[in-house]
Structure formats: structure tokens, C-alpha cells
Protein backbone atom coordinates (compact mmCIF):
# COMPACT_ATOMS: atom_id res chain seq x y z
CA UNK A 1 -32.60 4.26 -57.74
CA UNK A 2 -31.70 1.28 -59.77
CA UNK A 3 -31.62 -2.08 -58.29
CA UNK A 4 -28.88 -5.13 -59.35
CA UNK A 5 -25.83 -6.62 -58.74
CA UNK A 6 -22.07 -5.59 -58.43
CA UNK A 7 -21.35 -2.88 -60.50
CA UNK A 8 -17.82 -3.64 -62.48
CA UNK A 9 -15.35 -1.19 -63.68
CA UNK A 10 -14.32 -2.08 -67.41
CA UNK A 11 -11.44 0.11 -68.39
CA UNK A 12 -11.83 0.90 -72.06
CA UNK A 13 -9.57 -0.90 -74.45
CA UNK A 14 -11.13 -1.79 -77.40
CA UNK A 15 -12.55 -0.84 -80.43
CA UNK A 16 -15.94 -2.26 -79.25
CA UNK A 17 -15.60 -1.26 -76.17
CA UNK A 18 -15.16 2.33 -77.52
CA UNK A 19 -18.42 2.52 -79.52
CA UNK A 20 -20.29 1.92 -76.08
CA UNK A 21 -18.50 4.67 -74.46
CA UNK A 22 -19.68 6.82 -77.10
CA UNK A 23 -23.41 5.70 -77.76
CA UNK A 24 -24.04 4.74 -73.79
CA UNK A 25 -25.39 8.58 -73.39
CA UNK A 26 -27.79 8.01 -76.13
CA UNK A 27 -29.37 5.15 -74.89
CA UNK A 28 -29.80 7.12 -71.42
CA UNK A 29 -31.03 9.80 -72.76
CA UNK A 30 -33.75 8.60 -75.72
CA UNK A 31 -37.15 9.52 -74.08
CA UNK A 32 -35.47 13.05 -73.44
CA UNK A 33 -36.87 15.65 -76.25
CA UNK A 34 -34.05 17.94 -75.98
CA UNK A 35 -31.20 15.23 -76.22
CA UNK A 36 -29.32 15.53 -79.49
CA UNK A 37 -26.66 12.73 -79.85
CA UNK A 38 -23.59 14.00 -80.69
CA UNK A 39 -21.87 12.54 -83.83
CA UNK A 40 -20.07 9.57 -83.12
CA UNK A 41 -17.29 9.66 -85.38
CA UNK A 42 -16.77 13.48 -83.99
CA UNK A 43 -16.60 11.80 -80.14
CA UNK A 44 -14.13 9.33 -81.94
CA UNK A 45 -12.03 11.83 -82.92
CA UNK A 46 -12.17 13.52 -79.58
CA UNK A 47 -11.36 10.77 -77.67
CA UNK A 48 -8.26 9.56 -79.64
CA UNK A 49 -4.96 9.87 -78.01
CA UNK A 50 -3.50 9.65 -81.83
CA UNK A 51 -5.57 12.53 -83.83
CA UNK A 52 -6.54 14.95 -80.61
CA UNK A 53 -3.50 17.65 -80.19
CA UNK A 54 -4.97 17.69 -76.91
CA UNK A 55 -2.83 14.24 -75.66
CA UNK A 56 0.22 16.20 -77.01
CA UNK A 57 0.14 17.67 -73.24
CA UNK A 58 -2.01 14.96 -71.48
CA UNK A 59 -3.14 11.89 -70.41
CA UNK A 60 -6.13 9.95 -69.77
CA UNK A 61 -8.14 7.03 -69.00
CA UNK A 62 -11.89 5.90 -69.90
CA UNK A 63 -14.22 3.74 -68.32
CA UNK A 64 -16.93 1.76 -68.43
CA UNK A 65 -19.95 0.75 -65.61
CA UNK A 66 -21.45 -2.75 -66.15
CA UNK A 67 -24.14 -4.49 -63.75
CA UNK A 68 -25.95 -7.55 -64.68
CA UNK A 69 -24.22 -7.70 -68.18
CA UNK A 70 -25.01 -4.30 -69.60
CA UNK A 71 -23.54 -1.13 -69.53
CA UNK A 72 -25.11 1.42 -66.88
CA UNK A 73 -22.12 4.44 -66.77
CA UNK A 74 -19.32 5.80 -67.87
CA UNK A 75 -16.64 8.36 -67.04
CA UNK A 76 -13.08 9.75 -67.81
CA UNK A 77 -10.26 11.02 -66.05
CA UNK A 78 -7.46 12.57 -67.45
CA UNK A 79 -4.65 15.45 -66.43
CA UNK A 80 -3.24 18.31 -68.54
CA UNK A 81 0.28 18.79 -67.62
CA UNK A 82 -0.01 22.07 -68.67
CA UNK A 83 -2.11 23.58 -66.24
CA UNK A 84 -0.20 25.98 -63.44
CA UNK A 85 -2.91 24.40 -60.65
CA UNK A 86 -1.97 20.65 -60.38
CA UNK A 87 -5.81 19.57 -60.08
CA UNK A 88 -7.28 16.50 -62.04
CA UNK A 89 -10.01 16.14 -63.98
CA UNK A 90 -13.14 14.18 -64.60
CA UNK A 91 -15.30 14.32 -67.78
CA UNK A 92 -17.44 12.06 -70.42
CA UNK A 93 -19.79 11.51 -67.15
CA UNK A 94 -23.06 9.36 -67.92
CA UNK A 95 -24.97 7.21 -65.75
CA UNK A 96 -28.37 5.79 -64.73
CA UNK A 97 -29.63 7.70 -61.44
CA UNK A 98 -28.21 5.29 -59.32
CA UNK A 99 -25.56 6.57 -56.10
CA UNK A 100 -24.13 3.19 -56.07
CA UNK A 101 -23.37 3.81 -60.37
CA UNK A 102 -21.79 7.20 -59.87
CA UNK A 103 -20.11 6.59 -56.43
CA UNK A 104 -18.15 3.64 -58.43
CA UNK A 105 -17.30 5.96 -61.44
CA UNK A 106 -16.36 9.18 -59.41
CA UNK A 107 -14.27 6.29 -57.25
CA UNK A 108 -12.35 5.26 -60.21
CA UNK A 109 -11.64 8.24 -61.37
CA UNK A 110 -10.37 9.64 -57.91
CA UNK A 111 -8.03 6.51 -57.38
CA UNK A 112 -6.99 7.36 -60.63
CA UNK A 113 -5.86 10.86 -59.86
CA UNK A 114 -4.62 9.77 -56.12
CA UNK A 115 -1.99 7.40 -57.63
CA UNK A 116 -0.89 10.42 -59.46
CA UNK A 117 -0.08 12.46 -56.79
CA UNK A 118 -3.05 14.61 -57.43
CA UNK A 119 -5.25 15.70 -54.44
CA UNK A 120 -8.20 17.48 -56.35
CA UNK A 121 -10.49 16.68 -58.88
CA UNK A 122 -12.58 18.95 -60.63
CA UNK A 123 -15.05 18.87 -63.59
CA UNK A 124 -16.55 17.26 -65.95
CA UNK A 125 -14.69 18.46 -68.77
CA UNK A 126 -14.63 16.88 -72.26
CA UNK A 127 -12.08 16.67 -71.79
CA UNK A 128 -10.41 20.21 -71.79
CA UNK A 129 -11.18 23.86 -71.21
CA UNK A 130 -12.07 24.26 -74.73
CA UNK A 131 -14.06 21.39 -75.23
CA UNK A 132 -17.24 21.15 -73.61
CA UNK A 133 -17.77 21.25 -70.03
CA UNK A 134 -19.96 21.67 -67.30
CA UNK A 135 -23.13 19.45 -65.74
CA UNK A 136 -26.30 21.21 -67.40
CA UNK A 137 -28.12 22.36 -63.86
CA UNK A 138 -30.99 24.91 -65.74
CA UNK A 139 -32.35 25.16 -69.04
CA UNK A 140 -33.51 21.12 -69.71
CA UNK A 141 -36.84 21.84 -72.10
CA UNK A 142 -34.32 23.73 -74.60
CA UNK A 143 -31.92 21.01 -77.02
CA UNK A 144 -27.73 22.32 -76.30
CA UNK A 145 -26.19 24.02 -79.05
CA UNK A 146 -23.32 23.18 -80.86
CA UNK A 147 -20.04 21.70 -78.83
CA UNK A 148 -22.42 22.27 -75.75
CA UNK A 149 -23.98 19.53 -73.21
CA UNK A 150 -26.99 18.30 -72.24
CA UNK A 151 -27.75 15.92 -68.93
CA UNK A 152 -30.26 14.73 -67.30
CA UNK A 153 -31.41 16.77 -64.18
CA UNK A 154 -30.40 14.29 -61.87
CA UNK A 155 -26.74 14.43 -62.65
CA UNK A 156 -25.64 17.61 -60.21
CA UNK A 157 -27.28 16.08 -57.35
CA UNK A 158 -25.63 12.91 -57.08
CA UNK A 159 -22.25 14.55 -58.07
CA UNK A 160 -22.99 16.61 -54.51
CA UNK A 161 -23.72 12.94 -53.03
CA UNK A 162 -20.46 11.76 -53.36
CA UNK A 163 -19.04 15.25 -51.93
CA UNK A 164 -18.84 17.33 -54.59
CA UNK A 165 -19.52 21.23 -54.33
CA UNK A 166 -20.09 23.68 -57.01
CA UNK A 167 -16.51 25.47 -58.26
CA UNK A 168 -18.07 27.85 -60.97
CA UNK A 169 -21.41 28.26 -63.06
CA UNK A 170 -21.02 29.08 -66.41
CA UNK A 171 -24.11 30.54 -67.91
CA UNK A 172 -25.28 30.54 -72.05
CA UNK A 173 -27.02 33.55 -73.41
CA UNK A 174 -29.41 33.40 -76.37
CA UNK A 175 -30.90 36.29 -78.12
CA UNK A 176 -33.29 36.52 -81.08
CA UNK A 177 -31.66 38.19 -84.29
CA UNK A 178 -34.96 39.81 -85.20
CA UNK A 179 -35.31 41.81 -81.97
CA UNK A 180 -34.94 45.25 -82.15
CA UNK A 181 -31.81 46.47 -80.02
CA UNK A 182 -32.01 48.93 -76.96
CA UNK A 183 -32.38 52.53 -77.71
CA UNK A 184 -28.76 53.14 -76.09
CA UNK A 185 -27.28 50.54 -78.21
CA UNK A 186 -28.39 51.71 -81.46
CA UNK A 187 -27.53 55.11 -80.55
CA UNK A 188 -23.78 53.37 -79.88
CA UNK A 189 -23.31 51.24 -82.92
CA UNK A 190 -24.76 54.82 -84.43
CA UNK A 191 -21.66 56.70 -84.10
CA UNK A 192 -19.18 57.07 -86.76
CA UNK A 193 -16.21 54.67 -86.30
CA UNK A 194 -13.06 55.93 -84.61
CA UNK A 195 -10.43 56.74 -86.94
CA UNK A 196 -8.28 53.87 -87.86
CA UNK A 197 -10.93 51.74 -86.42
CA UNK A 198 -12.29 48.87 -89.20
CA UNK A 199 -14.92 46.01 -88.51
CA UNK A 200 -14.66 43.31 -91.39
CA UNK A 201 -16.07 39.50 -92.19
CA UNK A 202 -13.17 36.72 -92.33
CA UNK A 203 -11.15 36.81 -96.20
CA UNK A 204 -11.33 33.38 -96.76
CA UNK A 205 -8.35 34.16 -99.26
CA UNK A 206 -6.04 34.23 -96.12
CA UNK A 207 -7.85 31.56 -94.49
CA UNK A 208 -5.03 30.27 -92.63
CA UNK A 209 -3.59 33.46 -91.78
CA UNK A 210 -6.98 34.59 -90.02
CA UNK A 211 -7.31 31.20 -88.16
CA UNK A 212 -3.97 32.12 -86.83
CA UNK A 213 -5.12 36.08 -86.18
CA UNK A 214 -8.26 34.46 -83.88
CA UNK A 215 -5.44 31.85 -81.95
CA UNK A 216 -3.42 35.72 -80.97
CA UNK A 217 -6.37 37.27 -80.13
CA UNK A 218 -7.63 34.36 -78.04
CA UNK A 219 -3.88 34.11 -76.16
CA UNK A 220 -4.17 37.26 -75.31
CA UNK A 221 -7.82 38.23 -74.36
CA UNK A 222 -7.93 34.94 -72.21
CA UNK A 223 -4.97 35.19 -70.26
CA UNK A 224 -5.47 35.12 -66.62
CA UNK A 225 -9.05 34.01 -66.60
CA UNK A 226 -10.20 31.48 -64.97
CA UNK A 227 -8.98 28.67 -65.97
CA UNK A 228 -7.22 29.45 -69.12
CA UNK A 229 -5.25 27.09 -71.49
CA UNK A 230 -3.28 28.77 -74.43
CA UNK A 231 -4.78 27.53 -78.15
CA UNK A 232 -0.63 25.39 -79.14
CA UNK A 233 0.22 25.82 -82.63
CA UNK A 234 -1.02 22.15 -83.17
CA UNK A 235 -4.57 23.08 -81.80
CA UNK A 236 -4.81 26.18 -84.00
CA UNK A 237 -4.10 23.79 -86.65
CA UNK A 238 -7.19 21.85 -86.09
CA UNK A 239 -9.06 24.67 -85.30
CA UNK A 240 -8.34 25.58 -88.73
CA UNK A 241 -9.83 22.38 -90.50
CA UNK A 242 -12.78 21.77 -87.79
CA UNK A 243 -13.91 25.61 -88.64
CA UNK A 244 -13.50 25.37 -92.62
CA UNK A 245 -16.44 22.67 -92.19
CA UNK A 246 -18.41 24.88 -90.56
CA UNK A 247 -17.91 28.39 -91.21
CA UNK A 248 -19.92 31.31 -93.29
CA UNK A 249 -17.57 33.52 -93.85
CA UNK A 250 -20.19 36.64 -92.76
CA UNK A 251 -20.22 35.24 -89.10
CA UNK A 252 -16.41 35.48 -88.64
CA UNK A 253 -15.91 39.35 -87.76
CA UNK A 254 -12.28 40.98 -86.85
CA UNK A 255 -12.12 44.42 -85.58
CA UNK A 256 -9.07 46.42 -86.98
CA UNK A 257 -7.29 49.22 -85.93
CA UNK A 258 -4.56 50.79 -87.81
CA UNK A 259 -4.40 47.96 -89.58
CA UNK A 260 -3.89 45.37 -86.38
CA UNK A 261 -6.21 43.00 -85.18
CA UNK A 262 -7.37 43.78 -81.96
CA UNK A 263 -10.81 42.00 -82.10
CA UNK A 264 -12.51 39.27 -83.41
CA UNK A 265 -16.21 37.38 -82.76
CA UNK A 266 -16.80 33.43 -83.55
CA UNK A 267 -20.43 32.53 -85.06
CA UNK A 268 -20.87 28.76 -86.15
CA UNK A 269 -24.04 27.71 -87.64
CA UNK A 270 -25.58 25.16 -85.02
CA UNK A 271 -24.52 21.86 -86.11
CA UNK A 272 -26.94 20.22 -83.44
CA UNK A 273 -29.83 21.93 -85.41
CA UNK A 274 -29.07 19.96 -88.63
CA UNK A 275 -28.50 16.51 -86.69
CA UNK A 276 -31.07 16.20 -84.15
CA UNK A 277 -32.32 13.09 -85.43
CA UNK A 278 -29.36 11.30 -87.04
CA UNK A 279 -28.53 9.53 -83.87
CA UNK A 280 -25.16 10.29 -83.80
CA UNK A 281 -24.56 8.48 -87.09
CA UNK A 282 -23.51 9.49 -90.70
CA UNK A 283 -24.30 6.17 -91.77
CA UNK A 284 -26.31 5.60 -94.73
CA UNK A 285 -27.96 8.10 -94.91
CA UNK A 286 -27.09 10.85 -93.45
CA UNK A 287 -24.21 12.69 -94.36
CA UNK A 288 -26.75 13.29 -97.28
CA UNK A 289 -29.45 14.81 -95.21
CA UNK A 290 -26.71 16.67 -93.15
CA UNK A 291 -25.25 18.21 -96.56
CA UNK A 292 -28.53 19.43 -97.51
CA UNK A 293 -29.72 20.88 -94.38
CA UNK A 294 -26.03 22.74 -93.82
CA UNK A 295 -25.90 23.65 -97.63
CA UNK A 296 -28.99 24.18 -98.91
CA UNK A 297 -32.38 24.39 -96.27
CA UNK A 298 -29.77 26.12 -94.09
CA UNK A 299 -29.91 26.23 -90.26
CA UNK A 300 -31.69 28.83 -87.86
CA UNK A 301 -29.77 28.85 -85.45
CA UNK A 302 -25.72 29.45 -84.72
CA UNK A 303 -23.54 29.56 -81.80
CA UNK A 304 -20.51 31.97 -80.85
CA UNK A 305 -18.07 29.97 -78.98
CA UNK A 306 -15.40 32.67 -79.42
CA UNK A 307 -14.99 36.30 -79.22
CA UNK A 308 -12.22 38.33 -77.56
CA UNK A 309 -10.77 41.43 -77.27
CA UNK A 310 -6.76 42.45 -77.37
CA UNK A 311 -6.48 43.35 -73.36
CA UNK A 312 -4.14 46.41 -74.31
CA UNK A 313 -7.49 48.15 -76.14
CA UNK A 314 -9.98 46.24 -73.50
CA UNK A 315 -10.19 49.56 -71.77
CA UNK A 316 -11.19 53.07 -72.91
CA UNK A 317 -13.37 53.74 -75.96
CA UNK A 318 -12.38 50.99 -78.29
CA UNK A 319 -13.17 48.86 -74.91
CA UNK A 320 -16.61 50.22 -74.37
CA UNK A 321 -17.27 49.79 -78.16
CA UNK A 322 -16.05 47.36 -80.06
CA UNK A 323 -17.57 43.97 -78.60
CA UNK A 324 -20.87 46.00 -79.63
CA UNK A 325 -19.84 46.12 -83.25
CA UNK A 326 -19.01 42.37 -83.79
CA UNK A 327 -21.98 41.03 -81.96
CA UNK A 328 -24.21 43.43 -84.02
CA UNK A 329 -22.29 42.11 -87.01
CA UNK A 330 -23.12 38.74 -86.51
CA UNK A 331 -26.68 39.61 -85.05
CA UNK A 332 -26.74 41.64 -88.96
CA UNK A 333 -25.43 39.08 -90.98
CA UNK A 334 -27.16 36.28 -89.24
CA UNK A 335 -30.85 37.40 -89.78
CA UNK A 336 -29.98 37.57 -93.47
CA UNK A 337 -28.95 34.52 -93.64
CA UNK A 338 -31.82 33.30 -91.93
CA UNK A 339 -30.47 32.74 -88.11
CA UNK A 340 -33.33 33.32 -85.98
CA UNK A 341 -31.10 33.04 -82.71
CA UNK A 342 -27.79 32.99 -81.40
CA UNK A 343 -26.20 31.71 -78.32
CA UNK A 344 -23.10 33.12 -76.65
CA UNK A 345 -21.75 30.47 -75.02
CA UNK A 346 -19.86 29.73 -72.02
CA UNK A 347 -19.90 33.07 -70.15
CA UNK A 348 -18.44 32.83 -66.26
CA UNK A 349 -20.96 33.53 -64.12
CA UNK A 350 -18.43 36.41 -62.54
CA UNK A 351 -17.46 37.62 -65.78
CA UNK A 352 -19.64 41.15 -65.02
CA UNK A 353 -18.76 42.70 -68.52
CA UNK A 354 -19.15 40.14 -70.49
CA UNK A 355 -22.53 39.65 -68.92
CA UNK A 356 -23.44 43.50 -68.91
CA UNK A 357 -22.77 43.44 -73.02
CA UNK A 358 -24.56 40.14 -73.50
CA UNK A 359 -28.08 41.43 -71.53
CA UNK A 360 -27.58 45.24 -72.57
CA UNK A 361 -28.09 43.75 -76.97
CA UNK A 362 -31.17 41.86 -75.12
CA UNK A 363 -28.84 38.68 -74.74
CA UNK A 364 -31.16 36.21 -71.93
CA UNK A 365 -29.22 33.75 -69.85
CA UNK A 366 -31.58 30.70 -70.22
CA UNK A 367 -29.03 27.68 -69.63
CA UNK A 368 -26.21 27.37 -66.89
CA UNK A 369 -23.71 24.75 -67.16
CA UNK A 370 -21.75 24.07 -63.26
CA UNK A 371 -18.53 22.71 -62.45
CA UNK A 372 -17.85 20.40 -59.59
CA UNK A 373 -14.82 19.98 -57.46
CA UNK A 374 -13.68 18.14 -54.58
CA UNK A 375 -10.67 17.66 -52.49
CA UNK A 376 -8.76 14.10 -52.64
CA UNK A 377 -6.38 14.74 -49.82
């Protein structure tokens, strides 16, 4: 535990004031080997009430932690009026390991939501459902993938300190492209197809008409899970341009039938591979050494942060079958493009299918990501 004087609360304002919210992780973080810094002008973005969709539907706040002049912690708190279950949340969290740091920021944040009328707080998100989220409570020696998080081990227990308890886990699975699938699982994906059942990559001649075909499919293979948040036509719109920056067009898969969508699997090349040591910046030099290592040395690894299935064919044989295909598409595709490994990424930890098809293609659950809640009343 750190030792000091007053901690102060600096709501952030300013431009400057900004840029240390977004670079205080890295400094807390830089003897950490797995740490990637996220890029800064991305966590800009993010955090802009003007450019994020997501401030269409909500509000928030951002603060600061000083002691002794310097910055020691930071936090967020902000509330989606969209969400049926009027509970608050808490994201952006950093700090030193010091109770009396985190008991001030969790304070803030809580006051925050109180004057609100809000009477509990749950997270951290980052700030949404579809951003990331989660304190990282197993898997530290491995670096997070893409849109994922990474904190120091310390984090979960002094979130349960200051009375938080664990809401829900939410596990990431990685498997290695080159390993041979189970006998059962070839001897699926072995069959002939269904009739009027087709698996195909993304046509990047209807680009915007397939972003739209994964924002349907999402709508409707999320609703009623935990949690859920519809994708708004304004965040399908910026899905669109953040996944033209990232995409190969032979990790996008839609399953078909009679000519419908009904499926469709997410595979991004991991972006946190290619900018491990940029420290978060672009700046001079590296948007050129990004560039090559996304166009031309290529990346090993990729993430899928989506995949779903159209509820009305989640049951039965298409059911049983078809999240097979599209993860054996990508696993395919992505060992001849050279992606050694894949992570599938968040999976609930009481989401039993979803885990049954992610361990049965040899799918290991090697990181798990926990959210915290607590009651304000």
C-alpha cells in the first residue's frame, strides 16, 4: 500500500487532462510483460461524447486521482438510458494498489450514480456492453487480445474491499489453428450440407449491406441474454468503418439458408499483436510499422468478438451444426493466412453451449474477465 497525502478528485475537463486519463494505465502498467497500451487516439475516440454513437443514449463522467501532485487513478461512471435494469455503471478503472486510491474513485463514482437516483453500480465496463469489460482475474502471463483488457492482479481484490461481489465471469477461449479437430467433429463438418444450407466469406462488393446482415443477426441471436444492448443504426454505422480497417474478408463467414442469413462468425486479425510496442502512439513512427506488420509481415493471431446464430434455427439440426461450420471456416482460412491462434472472446461463464462448442473444436478457456456489482441503497 502506497503512502502520501490527500488523495483529490480532478473531474476531467480538458484536453490535457484527457491525455492523462488515457496514458495513466500505461505508466501503471510498464514493468508488466503482457501489458499492451491501447492506442491512444482509439481511447480518444472512445471516450468522446461527440464521435461515440454510444452518448446518443448516455451519459458520463471521468475522473482523475491525484496525491502529492501526480496522478495515481482513474475511473468513469456513466448510465445507458437504454438499459431495462436501471443499474449504473463504472468503467476506465486504473489505480496504484492502494485502498485509500480506489475507495476514493469507487466513492466518486457511487455519489455520482446516488444523485441520479440510481441504487446499483455494476462493472467496469468501457464503457458499454460491447466495448470491453470485465477486471482480468486469471490468465496475467498471456498479453489481451484485441478490444480485450488487461489489469494488474491486484485490481479484483480491492474492488471486493470496498464491497464489491462478483456478478458474472466471462471467460476467453483460445485454440491453435494447426490442431487437428476431434474425431466427432470432423466426422460432423464431414457430412454433406443440408439442402438449401450455404456457408460463404463476406462479398466485400456489398460491404455495407453485410455489415448490416451481422447488426440482424446480432439483434436477434442476443436478445434476452444477459445483459444485452441492441447494435442502433448509428452503431452499425461505425461498426461498418471500425471493421473495414480491420477485416480479411476470409474471416467474415455467413451461413445461408434458402438464401437468408441465419448465421454469421466475426474474426479480426489481433490488432494488439501488431502494436505491442508502439506505446499507444501512432506518432512518428508508427503508423508505418503498424501498416507493415497489418499489410505485409501479417499477424498470427486474430480474435472473434462476434458470432451468432438466428434463434428461430438455434435449435434442431441447423442448431447442432452450423456454429461448427463457421468456426471451422475461420479455423480453415486462418491457418492459411498464417493465424496460429484464435480467441473467442467474451463467453458467459453460464452460457453451457456456447462453452460445449468452444471446448468440443479443442477451444481452452485460459483467461476470465469478472464483473463486479454492489448495491447503493
Amino acid at each position: 500500500m502506497a503512502d502520501g497525502g490527500p488523495i483529490e478528485i480532478v473531474p476531467v475537463r480538458s484536453a490535457g487532462e484527457l491525455s492523462r486519463f488515457i496514458a495513466l494505465p500505461d505508466r501503471l502498467c510498464r514493468d508488466d510483460p503482457a501489458y499492451i497500451a491501447p492506442l491512444h487516439h482509439e481511447q480518444r475516440e472512445l471516450l468522446s461524447r461527440r464521435r461515440n454513437p454510444y452518448f446518443v443514449h448516455a451519459e458520463a463522467q471521468y475522473w482523475l486521482a491525484r496525491r502529492d501532485g501526480r496522478d495515481v487513478g482513474r475511473i468513469s461512471a456513466q448510465l445507458d438510458r437504454r438499459l431495462a435494469d436501471p443499474v449504473g455503471h463504472f468503467g476506465m478503472l486504473a489505480a496504484e494498489d492502494d485502498a485509500a486510491v480506489f475507495a476514493a474513485l469507487l466513492g466518486t463514482a457511487e455519489a455520482w450514480h446516488r444523485a441520479r437516483g440510481i441504487s446499483r453500480l455494476s462493472g467496469p465496463y468501457n464503457l458499454s456492453m460491447n466495448d470491453a469489460l470485465g477486471v482480468l482475474v486469471r490468465g496475467f502471463d498471456t498479453p489481451p487480445m484485441l478490444l480485450m483488457g488487461h489489469d494488474p492482479p491486484y485490481v479484483g481484490a480491492r474492488l471486493e474491499e470496498q464491497g464489491y461481489a462478483r456478478e458474472k465471469d466471462l471467460l476467453a477461449y483460445r485454440y491453435d489453428t494447426a490442431s487437428e479437430l476431434p474425431a466427432a467433429v470432423r466426422h460432423l463438418l464431414g457430412r454433406p450440407l443440408p439442402t438449401g444450407l450455404v456457408v460463404r466469406p463476406l462479398d466485400l462488393k456489398r460491404y455495407r449491406q453485410e455489415v448490416q446482415n451481422v447488426s440482424d443477426l446480432f439483434n436477434d441471436a442476443w436478445a434476452g441474454n444477459w445483459g444485452f444492448v441492441p447494435l442502433s443504426a448509428v452503431e452499425t454505422d461505425q461498426l461498418a468503418r471500425q471493421l473495414r480497417m480491420l477485416l480479411h474478408q476470409r474471416l467474415i463467414w455467413f451461413a445461408e439458408f434458402n438464401g437468408q442469413p441465419i448465421g454469421f462468425i466475426v474474426a479480426l486479425p489481433n490488432l494488439n499483436e501488431a502494436i505491442r510496442d508502439l506505446g499507444g502512439r501512432l506518432l512518428p513512427l508508427g503508423w508505418v510499422r503498424l501498416l507493415w506488420r497489418l499489410k505485409v509481415a501479417g499477424v498470427h493471431s486474430a480474435r472473434v468478438p462476434l458470432m451468432g446464430l438466428r434463434r428461430s434455427f438455434s435449435r434442431g439440426l441447423l442448431g447442432a451444426l452450423v456454429p461448427f461450420l463457421l468456426i471451422d471456416a475461420v479455423r480453415r482460412e486462418g491457418l492459411r493466412l498464417g493465424v496460429r491462434s484464435v480467441e473467442l472472446s467474451w463467453i458467459l461463464e453460464d452460457n453451457e453451449p456456447m462453452r460445449r462448442i468452444n471446448e468440443a473444436v479443442g477451444g481452452v478457456a485460459y483467461k476470465t474477465y469478472r464483473l463486479y456489482t454492489r448495491n447503493l441503497a
